[in-house]
Protein backbone atom coordinates (compact mmCIF):
# COMPACT_ATOMS: atom_id res chain seq x y z
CA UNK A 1 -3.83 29.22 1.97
CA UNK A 2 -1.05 27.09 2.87
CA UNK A 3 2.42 27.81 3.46
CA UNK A 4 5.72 25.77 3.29
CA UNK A 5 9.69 26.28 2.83
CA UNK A 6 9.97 24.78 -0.07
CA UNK A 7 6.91 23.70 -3.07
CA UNK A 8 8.17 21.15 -5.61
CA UNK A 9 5.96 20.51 -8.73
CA UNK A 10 6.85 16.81 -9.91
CA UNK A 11 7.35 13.70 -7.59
CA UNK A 12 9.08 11.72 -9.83
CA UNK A 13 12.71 10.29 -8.76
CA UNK A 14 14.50 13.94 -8.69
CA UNK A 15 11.28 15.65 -6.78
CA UNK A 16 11.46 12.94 -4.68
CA UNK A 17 15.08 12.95 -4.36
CA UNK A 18 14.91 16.42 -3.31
CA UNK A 19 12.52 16.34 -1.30
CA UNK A 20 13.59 13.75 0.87
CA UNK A 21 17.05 15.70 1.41
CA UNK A 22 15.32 18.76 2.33
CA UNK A 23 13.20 17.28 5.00
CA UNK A 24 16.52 15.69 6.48
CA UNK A 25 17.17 19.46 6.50
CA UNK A 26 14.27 20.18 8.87
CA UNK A 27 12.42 22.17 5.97
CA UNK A 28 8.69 22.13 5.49
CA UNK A 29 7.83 20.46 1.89
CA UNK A 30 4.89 20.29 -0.21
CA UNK A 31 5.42 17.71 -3.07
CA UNK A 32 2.79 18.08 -6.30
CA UNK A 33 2.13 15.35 -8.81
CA UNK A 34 -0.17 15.08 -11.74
CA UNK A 35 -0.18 11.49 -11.32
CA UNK A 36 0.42 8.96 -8.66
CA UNK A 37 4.56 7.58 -8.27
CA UNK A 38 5.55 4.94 -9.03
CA UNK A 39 3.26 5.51 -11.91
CA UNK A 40 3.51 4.15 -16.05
CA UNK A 41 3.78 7.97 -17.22
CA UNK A 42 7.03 9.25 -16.52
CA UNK A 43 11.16 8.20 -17.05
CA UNK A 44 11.25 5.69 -13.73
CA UNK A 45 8.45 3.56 -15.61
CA UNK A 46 9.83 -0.19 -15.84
CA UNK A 47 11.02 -1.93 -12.92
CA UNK A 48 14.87 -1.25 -13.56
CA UNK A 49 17.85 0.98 -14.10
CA UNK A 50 21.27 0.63 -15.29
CA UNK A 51 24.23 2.72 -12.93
CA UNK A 52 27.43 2.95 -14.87
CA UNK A 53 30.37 4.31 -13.23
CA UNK A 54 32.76 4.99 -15.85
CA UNK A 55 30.77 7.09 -18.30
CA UNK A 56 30.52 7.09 -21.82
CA UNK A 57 29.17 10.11 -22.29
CA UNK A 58 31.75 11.98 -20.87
CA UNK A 59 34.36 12.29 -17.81
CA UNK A 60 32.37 15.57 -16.00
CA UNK A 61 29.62 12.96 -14.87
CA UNK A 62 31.47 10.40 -12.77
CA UNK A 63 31.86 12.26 -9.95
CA UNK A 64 27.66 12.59 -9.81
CA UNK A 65 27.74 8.80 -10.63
CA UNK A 66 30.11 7.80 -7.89
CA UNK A 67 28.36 10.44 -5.36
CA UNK A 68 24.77 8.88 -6.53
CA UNK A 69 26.08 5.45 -5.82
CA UNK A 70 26.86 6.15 -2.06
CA UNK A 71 23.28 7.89 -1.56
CA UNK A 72 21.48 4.77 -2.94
CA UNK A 73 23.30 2.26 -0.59
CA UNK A 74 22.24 5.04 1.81
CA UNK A 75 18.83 5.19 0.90
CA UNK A 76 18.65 1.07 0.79
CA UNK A 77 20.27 1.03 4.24
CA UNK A 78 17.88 3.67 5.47
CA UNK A 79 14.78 2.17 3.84
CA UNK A 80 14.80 -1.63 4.20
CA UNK A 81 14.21 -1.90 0.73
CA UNK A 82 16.75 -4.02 -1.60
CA UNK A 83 17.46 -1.51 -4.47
CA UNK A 84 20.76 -1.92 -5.99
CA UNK A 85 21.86 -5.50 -7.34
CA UNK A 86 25.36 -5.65 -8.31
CA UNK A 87 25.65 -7.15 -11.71
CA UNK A 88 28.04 -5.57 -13.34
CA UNK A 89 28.25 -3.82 -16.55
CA UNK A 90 29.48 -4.29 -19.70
CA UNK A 91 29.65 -1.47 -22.19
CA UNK A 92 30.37 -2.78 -25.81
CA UNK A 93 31.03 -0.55 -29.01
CA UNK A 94 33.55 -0.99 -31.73
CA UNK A 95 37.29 -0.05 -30.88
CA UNK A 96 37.08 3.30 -32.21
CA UNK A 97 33.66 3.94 -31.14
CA UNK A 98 33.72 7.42 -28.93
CA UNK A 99 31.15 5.99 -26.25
CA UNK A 100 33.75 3.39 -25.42
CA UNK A 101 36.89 5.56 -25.36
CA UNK A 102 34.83 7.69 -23.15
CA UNK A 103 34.55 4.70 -20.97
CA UNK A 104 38.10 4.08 -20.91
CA UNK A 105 39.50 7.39 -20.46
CA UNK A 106 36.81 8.35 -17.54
CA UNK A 107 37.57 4.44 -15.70
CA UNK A 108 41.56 6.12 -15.90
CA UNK A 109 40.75 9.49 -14.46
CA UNK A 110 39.52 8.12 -11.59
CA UNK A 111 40.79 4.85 -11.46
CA UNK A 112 37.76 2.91 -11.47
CA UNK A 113 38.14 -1.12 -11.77
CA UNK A 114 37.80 -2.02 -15.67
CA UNK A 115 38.37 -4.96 -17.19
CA UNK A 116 39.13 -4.06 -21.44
CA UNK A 117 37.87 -7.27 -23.15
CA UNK A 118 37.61 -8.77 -27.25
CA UNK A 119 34.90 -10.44 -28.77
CA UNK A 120 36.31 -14.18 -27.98
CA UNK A 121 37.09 -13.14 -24.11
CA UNK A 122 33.28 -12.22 -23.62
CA UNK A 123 31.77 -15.20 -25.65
CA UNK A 124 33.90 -17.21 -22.89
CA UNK A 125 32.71 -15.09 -20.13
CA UNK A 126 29.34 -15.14 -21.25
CA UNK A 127 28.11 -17.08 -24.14
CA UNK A 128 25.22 -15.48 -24.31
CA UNK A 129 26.67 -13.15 -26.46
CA UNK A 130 28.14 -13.44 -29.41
CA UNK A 131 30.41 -10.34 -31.15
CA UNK A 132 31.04 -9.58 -34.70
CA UNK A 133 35.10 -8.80 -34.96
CA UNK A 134 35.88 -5.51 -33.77
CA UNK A 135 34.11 -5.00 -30.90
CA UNK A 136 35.38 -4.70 -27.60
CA UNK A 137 33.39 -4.91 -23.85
CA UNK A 138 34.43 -2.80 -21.25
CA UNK A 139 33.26 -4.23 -17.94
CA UNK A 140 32.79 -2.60 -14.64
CA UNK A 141 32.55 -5.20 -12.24
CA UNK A 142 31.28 -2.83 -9.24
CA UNK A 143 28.45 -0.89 -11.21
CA UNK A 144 24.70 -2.89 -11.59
CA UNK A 145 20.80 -2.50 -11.96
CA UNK A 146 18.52 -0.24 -9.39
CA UNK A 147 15.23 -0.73 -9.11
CA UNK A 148 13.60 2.62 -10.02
CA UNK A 149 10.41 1.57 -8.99
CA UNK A 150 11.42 0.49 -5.55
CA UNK A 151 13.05 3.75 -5.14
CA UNK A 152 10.68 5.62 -5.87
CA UNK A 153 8.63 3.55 -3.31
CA UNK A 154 11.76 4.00 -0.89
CA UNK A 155 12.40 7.95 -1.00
CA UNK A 156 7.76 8.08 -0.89
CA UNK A 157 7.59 6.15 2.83
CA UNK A 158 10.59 8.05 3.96
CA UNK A 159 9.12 11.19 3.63
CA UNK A 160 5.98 9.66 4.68
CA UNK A 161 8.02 9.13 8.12
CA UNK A 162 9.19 13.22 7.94
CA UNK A 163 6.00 13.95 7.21
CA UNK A 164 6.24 15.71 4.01
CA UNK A 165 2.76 16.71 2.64
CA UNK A 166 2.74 14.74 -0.87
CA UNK A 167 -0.55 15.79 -2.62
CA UNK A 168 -1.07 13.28 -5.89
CA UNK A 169 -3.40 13.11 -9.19
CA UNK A 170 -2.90 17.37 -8.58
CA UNK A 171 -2.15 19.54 -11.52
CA UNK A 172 -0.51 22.95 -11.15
CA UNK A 173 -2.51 25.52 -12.93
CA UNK A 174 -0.49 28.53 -12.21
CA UNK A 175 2.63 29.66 -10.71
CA UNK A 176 3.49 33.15 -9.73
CA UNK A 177 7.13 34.32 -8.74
CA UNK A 178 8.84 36.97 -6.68
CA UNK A 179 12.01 37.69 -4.36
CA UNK A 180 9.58 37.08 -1.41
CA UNK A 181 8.51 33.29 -2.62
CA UNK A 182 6.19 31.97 -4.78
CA UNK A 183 2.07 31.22 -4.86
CA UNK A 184 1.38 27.48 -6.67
CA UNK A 185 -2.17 27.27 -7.59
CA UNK A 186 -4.17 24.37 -8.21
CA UNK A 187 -7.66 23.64 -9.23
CA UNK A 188 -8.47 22.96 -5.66
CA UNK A 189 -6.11 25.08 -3.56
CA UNK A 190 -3.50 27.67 -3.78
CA UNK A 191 -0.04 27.02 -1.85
CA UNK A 192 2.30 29.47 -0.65
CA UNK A 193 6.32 28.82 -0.28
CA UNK A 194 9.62 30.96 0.32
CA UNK A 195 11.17 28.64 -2.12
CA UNK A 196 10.46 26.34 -5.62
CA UNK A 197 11.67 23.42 -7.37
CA UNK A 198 10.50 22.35 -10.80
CA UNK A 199 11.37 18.89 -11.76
CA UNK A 200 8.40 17.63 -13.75
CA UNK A 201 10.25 15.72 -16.62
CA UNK A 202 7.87 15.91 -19.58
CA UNK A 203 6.11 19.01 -18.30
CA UNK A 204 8.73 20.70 -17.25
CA UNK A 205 8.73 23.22 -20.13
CA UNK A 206 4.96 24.15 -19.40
CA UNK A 207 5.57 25.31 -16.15
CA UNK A 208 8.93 26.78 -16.59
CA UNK A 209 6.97 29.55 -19.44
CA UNK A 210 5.14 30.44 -16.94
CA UNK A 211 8.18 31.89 -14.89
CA UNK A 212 9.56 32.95 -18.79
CA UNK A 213 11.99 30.09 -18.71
CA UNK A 214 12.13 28.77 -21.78
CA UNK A 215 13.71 25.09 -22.12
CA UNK A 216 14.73 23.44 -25.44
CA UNK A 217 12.69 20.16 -24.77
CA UNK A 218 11.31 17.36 -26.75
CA UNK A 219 9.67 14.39 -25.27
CA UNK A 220 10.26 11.31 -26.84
CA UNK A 221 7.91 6.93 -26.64
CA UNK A 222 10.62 4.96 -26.08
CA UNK A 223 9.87 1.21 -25.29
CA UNK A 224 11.52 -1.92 -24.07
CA UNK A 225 10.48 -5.52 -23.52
CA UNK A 226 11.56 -8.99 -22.03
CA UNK A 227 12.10 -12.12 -23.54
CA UNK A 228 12.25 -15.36 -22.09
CA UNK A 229 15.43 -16.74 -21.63
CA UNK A 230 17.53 -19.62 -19.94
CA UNK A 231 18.71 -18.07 -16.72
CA UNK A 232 21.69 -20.16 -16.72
CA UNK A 233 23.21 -17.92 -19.06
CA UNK A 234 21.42 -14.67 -18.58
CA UNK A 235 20.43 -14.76 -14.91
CA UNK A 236 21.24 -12.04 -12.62
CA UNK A 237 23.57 -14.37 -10.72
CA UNK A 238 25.65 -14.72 -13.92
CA UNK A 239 24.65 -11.89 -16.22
CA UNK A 240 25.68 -8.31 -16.36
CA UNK A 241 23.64 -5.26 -17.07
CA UNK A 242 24.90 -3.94 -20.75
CA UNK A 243 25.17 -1.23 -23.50
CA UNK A 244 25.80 -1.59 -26.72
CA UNK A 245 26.89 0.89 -29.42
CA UNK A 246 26.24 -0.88 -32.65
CA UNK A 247 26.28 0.23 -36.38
CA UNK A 248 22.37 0.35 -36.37
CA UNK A 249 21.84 2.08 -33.25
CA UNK A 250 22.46 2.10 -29.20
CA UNK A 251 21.09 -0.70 -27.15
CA UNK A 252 20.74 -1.13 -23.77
CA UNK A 253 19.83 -4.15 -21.02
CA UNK A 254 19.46 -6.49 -17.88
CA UNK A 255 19.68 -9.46 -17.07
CA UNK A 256 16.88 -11.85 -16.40
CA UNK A 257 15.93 -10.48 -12.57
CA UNK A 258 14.33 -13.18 -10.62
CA UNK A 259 12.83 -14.85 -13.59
CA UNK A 260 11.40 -11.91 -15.70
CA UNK A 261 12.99 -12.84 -18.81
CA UNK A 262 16.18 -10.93 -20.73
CA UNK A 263 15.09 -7.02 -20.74
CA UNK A 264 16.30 -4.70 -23.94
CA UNK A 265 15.62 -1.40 -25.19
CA UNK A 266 16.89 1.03 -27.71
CA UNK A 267 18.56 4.45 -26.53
CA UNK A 268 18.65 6.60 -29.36
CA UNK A 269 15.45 6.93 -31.92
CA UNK A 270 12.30 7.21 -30.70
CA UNK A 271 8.53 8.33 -31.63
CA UNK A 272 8.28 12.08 -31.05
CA UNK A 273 4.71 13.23 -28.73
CA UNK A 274 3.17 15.21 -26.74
CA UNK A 275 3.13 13.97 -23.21
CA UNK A 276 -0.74 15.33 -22.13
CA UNK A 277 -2.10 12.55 -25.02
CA UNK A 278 -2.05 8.69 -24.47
CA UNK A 279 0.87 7.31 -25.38
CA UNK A 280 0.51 4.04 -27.88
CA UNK A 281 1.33 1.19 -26.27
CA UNK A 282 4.23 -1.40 -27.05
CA UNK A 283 3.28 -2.92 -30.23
CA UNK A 284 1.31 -0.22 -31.74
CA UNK A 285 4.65 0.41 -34.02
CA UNK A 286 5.22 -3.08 -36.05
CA UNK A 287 9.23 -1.54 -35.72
CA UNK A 288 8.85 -1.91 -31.05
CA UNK A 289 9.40 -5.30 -31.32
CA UNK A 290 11.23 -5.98 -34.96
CA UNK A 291 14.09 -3.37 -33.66
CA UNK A 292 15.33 -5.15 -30.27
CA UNK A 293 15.17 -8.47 -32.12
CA UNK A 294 17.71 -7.26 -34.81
CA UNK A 295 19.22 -6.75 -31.77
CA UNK A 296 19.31 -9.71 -30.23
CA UNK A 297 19.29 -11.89 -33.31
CA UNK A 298 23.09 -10.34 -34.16
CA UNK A 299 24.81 -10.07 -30.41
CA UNK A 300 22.19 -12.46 -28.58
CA UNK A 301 20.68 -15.15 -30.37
CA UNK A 302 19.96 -17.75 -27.67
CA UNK A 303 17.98 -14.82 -26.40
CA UNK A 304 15.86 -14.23 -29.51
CA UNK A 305 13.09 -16.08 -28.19
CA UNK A 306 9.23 -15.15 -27.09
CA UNK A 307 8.32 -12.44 -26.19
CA UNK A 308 6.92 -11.91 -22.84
CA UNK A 309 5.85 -8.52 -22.42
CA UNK A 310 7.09 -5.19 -23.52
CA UNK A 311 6.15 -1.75 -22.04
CA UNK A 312 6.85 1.91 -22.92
CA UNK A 313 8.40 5.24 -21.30
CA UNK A 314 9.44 8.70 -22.04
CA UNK A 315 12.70 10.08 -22.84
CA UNK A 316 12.65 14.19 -22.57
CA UNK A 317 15.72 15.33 -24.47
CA UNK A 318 17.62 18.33 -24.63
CA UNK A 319 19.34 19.04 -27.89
CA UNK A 320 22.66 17.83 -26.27
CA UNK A 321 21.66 15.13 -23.98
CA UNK A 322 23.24 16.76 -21.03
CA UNK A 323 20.97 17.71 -18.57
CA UNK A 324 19.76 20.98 -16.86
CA UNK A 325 19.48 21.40 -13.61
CA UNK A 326 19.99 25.15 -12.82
CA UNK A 327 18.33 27.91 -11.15
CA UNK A 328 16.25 30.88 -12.08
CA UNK A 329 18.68 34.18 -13.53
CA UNK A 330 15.92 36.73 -11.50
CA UNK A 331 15.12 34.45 -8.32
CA UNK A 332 17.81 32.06 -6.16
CA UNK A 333 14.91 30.60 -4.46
CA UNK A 334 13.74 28.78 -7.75
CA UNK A 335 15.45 25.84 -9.17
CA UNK A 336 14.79 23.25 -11.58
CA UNK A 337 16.39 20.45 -13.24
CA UNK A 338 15.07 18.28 -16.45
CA UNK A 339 16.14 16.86 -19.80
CA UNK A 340 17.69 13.75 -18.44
CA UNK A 341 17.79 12.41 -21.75
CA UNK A 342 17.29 8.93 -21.09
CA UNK A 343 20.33 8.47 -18.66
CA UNK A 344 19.07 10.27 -15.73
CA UNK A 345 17.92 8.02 -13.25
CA UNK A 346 20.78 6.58 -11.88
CA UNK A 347 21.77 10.39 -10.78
CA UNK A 348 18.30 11.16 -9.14
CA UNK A 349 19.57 10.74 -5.81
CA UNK A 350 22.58 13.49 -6.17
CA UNK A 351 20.55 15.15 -8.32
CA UNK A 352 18.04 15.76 -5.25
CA UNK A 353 21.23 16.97 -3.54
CA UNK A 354 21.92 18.96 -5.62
CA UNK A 355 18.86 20.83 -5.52
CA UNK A 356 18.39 20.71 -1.67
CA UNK A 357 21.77 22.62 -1.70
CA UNK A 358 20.58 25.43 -4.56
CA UNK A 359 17.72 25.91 -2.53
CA UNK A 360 19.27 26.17 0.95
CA UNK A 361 22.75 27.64 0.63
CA UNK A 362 22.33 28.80 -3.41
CA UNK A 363 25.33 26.71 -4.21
CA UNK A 364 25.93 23.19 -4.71
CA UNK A 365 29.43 21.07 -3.58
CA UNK A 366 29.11 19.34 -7.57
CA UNK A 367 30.20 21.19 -10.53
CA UNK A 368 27.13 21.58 -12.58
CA UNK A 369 28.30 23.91 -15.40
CA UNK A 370 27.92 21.28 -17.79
CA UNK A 371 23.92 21.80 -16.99
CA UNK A 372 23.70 25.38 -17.23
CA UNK A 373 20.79 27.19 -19.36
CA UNK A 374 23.17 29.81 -20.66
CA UNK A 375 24.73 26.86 -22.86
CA UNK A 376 21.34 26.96 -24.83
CA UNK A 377 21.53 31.00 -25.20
CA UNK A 378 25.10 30.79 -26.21
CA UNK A 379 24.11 28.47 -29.55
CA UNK A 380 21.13 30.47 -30.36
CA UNK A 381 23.11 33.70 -30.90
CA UNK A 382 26.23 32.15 -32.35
């Protein structure tokens, strides 16, 4: 048997996060996967990642966001690896839309650079894009695109270099818990640790019933795809990342990166499954590839062009869309943290923080009541 400070089941961007701040902490870590990161199974699946600043989906996240943002250039700094490209963003709704007043009213409360813009302004800007009246863009100029593969690759050699034992294509079969630490067992070995973190996306609600945490969760196919476009209007150099609230649903995208083509995807929606079966590829649905181009035929036509590949992912929601990240009511040495809801990423690097601090001082410098599971136990009984 083999014993560590620290066990975390799921190497994904927040296991990896973690992880990677622990071992600057001088602790022993053992990092489990079922698979092998980067891999096509989990939320970091897809080359890239949008990092907003000034949040639509509410105020409490910007200080994560802006906190998230410094670790990255840390990481890229650290690493060698190029992993933030500043593009910009520009978040686009209707003038009463609440995702864009959110925007708005987060950019004032900490006076991040925002430039308010109509229909006619962007078309001039970029005329790639074309707005029906009443919308508005909201553009951050100092928010962009990560590359969630790379960083995954990134935060993987780095603890590679602190020599972090990262077992892969492993499957936890059983946990057991007490005030002492905790026994991981897998079909090949059983690991011993004073402490454990949980961040398996999909699977996180498997293994946190087996420490009678029960999580709200439901795993959603998304997909996305590229489409070939003229880089002289939606290259990297001269194209911003983008949202888009529409009437028919919430889009999101990036600019042609080094060639690749214009990238969309749709945010909200999504083909319900379990995450242990194979998950249909893009095109299997006629609606993958008929729902971005209703997209782009209304707000980007010059972009509604072939298709050159499209891929899939997984979204694992929680009823709210916040996330959790918490840590066990019986046990401080057990925390976890999932349901990023599709806009998680970008917050994996405080997010491993985060988690580093629950473990090691069993409090955090971040106000994460907005993640708690009591919020869950609260709706049930009311």
């Amino acid at each position: 048997m083999m014993n560590y400070d620290v066990i975390i089941v799921g190497a994904g961007s927040m296991g990896m996060a973690a992880a990677y701040y622990l071992s600057l902490e001088g602790k022993s870590v053992l990092l489990l996967d079922s698979f092998n990161p980067p891999h096509d199974r989990g939320a970091h699946h897809g080359d890239t990642r949008i990092i907003r600043h000034a949040y639509g989906e509410g105020t409490s996240y910007v200080p994560l966001a802006l906190r998230a943002q410094k670790l990255w250039i840390d990481l890229e700094r650290e690493s060698g690896r190029k992993l933030f490209y500043q593009t910009g963003v520009l978040n686009v709704g209707t003038h009463d839309s609440t995702f864009i007043e959110q925007v708005v009213s987060s950019s004032k409360a900490y006076s991040l650079p925002l430039q308010t813009m109509d229909s006619s302004n962007i078309h001039t800007v970029w005329p790639g894009i074309s707005l029906p009246e009443g919308y508005v863009g909201c553009f951050e100029s100092e928010s962009g695109v990560l590359k969630s593969e790379e960083c995954i690759r990134a935060y993987r050699e780095q603890l590679e270099l602190h020599q972090v034992t990262i077992l892969t294509n492993t499957s936890v079969q059983d946990l057991s818990i007490d005030s002492d630490g905790v026994t991981v067992q897998t079909a090949e070995e059983r690991y011993e640790g004073r402490a454990l973190i949980v961040t398996a996306g999909a699977w996180s609600s498997k293994l946190l019933s087996l420490m009678n945490i029960h999580t709200p969760l439901v795993t959603k196919r998304k997909t996305f795809a590229w489409f070939e476009a003229d880089d002289y209007l939606f290259g990297e150099e001269r194209f911003p990342a983008f949202t888009f609230e529409t009437s028919f649903g919430h889009y999101y995208g990036f600019p042609s990166m080094g060639g690749a083509g214009l990238k969309v995807g749709r945010h909200d929606g999504g083909l319900r499954i379990n995450p242990d079966e194979a998950i249909p590829e893009f095109g299997a649905l006629q609606e993958d590839e008929e729902d971005i181009r209703m997209f782009l035929s209304q707000f980007m036509p010059l972009a509604n062009t072939k298709l050159h590949k499209g891929k899939t992912c997984t979204y694992t929601l929680t009823p709210d869309e916040n996330f959790i990240i918490d840590a066990h009511p019986e046990y401080p040495n057990i925390a976890f943290a999932a349901g990023f809801s599709g806009h998680g990423f970008k917050f994996s690097s405080v997010v491993g923080e985060i988690l580093c601090q629950l473990i090691t001082t069993g409090r955090c410098e971040h106000d994460i009541s907005l993640f708690s599971m009591n919020r869950f136990k609260t709706s049930e009984t009311s």
